[in-house]
Protein backbone atom coordinates (compact mmCIF):
# COMPACT_ATOMS: atom_id res chain seq x y z
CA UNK A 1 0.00 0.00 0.00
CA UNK A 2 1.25 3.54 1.17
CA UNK A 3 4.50 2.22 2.71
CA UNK A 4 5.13 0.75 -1.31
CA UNK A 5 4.52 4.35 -2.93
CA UNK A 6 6.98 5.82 0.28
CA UNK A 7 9.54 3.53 -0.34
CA UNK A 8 9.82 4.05 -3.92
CA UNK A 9 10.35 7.52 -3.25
CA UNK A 10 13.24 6.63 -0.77
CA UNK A 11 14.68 3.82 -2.47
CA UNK A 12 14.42 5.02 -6.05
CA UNK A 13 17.93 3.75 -6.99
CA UNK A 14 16.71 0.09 -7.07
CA UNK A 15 13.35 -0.01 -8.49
CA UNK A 16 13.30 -3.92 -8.59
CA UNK A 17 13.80 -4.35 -4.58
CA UNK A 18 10.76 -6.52 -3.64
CA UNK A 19 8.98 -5.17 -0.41
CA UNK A 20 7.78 -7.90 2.63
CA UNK A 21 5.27 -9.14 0.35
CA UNK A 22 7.46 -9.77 -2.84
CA UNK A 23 5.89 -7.01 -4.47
CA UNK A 24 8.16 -4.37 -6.53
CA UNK A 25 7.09 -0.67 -7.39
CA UNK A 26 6.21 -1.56 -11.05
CA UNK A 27 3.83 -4.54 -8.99
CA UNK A 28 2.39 -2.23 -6.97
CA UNK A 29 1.72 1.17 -9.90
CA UNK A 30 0.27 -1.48 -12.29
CA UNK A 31 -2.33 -3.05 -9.52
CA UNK A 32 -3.26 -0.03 -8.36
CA UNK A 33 -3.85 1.11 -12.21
CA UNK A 34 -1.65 4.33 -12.15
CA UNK A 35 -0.78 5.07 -15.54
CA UNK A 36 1.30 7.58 -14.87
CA UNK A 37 3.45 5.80 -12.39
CA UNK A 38 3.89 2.70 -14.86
CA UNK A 39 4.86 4.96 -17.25
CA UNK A 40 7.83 6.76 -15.74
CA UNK A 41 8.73 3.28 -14.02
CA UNK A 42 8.85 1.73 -17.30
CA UNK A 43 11.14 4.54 -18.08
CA UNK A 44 13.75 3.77 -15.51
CA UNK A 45 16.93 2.21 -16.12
CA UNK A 46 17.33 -1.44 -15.44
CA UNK A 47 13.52 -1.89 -14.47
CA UNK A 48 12.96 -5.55 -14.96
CA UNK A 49 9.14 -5.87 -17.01
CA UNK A 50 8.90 -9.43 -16.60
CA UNK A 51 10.07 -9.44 -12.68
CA UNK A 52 7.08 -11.78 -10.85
CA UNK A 53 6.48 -11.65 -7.20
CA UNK A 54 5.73 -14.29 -4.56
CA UNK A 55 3.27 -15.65 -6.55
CA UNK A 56 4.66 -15.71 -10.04
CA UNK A 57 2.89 -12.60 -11.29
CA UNK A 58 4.17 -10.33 -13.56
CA UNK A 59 3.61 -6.50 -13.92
CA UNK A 60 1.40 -7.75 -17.47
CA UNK A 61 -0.99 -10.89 -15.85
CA UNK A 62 -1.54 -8.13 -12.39
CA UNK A 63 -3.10 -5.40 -14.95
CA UNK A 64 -4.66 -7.89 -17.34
CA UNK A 65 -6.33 -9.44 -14.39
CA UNK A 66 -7.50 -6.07 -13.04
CA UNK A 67 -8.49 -4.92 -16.25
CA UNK A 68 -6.48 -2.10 -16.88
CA UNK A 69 -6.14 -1.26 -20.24
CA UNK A 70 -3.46 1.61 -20.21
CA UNK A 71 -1.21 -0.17 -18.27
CA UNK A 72 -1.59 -3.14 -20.45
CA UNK A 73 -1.08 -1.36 -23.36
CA UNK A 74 2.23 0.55 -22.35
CA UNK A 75 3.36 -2.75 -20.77
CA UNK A 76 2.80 -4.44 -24.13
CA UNK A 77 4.77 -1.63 -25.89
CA UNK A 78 8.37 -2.76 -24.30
CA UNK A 79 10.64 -4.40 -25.86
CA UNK A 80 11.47 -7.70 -24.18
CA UNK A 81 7.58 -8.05 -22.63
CA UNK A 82 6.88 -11.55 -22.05
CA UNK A 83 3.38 -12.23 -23.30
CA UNK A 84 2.64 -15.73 -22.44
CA UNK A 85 4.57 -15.54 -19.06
CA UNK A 86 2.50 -17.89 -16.49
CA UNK A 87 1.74 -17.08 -12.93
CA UNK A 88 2.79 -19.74 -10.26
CA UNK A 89 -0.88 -21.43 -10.88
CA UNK A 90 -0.36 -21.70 -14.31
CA UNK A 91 -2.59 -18.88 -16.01
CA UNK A 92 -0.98 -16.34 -18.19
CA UNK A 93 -2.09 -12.82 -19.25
CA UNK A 94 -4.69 -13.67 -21.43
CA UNK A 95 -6.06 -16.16 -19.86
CA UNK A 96 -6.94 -14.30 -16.79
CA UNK A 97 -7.87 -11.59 -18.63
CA UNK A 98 -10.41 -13.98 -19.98
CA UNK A 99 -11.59 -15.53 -16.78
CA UNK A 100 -12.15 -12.14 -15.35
CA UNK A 101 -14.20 -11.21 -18.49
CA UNK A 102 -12.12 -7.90 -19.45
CA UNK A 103 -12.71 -8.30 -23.38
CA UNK A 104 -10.90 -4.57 -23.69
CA UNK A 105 -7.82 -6.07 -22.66
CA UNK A 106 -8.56 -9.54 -23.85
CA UNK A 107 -8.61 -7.63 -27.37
CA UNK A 108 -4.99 -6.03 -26.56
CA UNK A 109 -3.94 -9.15 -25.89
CA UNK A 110 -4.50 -11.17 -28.72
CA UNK A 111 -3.68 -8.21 -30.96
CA UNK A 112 -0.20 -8.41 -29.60
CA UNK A 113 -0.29 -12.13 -29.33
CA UNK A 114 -0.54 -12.31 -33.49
CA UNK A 115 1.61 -9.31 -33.91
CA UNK A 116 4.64 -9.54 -32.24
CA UNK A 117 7.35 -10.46 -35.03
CA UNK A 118 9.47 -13.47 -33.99
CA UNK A 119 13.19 -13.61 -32.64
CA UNK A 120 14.95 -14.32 -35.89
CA UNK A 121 13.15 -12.34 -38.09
CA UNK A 122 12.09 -8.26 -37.44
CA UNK A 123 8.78 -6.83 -39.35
């Protein structure tokens, strides 16, 4: 909660430091649904999009699951954003985005999905 926000402000140099509960900064901006925040986290040296906490979720399956679509959508604009990465229990992005019914960022999703160019070869 609070305490999260306060200690990104005092421990800014290392913005993937989990807190008691696992959780990093970029965890806690993209549950909460602050757009803003994600955004100039995302802009920080060294931030780590893919980093999953305690329970093997990622900054992407948090705000798919909460349904929100900004954060999805600048998350899905970094290079190196793992797509399909599973939580602990086996779900990925999509699919909770699914189960939760969230079709706006179900849509983002799967337009990404089919999109992103492979590895070997660049669009």
């Amino acid at each position: 909660g609070e305490e999260g926000e306060a200690r990104q402000g005092k421990e800014g140099n290392d913005n993937n430091k989990d807190d008691k509960n696992g959780k990093t900064p970029l965890n806690i901006a993209e549950w909460k649904g602050s757009h803003e925040v994600v955004q100039a986290m995302l802009g920080k040296e060294g931030i780590d999009i893919n980093k999953a906490h305690e329970h093997g979720d990622t900054p992407l399956y948090t705000a798919s699951s909460e349904g929100h679509l900004e954060v999805v959508q600048a998350l899905l604009g970094m290079e190196g954003i793992d797509i399909n990465k599973a939580a602990k229990h086996g779900r990925t992005p999509l699919s909770v985005a699914k189960h939760f019914k969230h079709s706006d960022v179900v849509s983002a999703l799967e337009a990404a999905t089919t999109s992103q160019p492979s590895p070997e070869k660049e669009k």
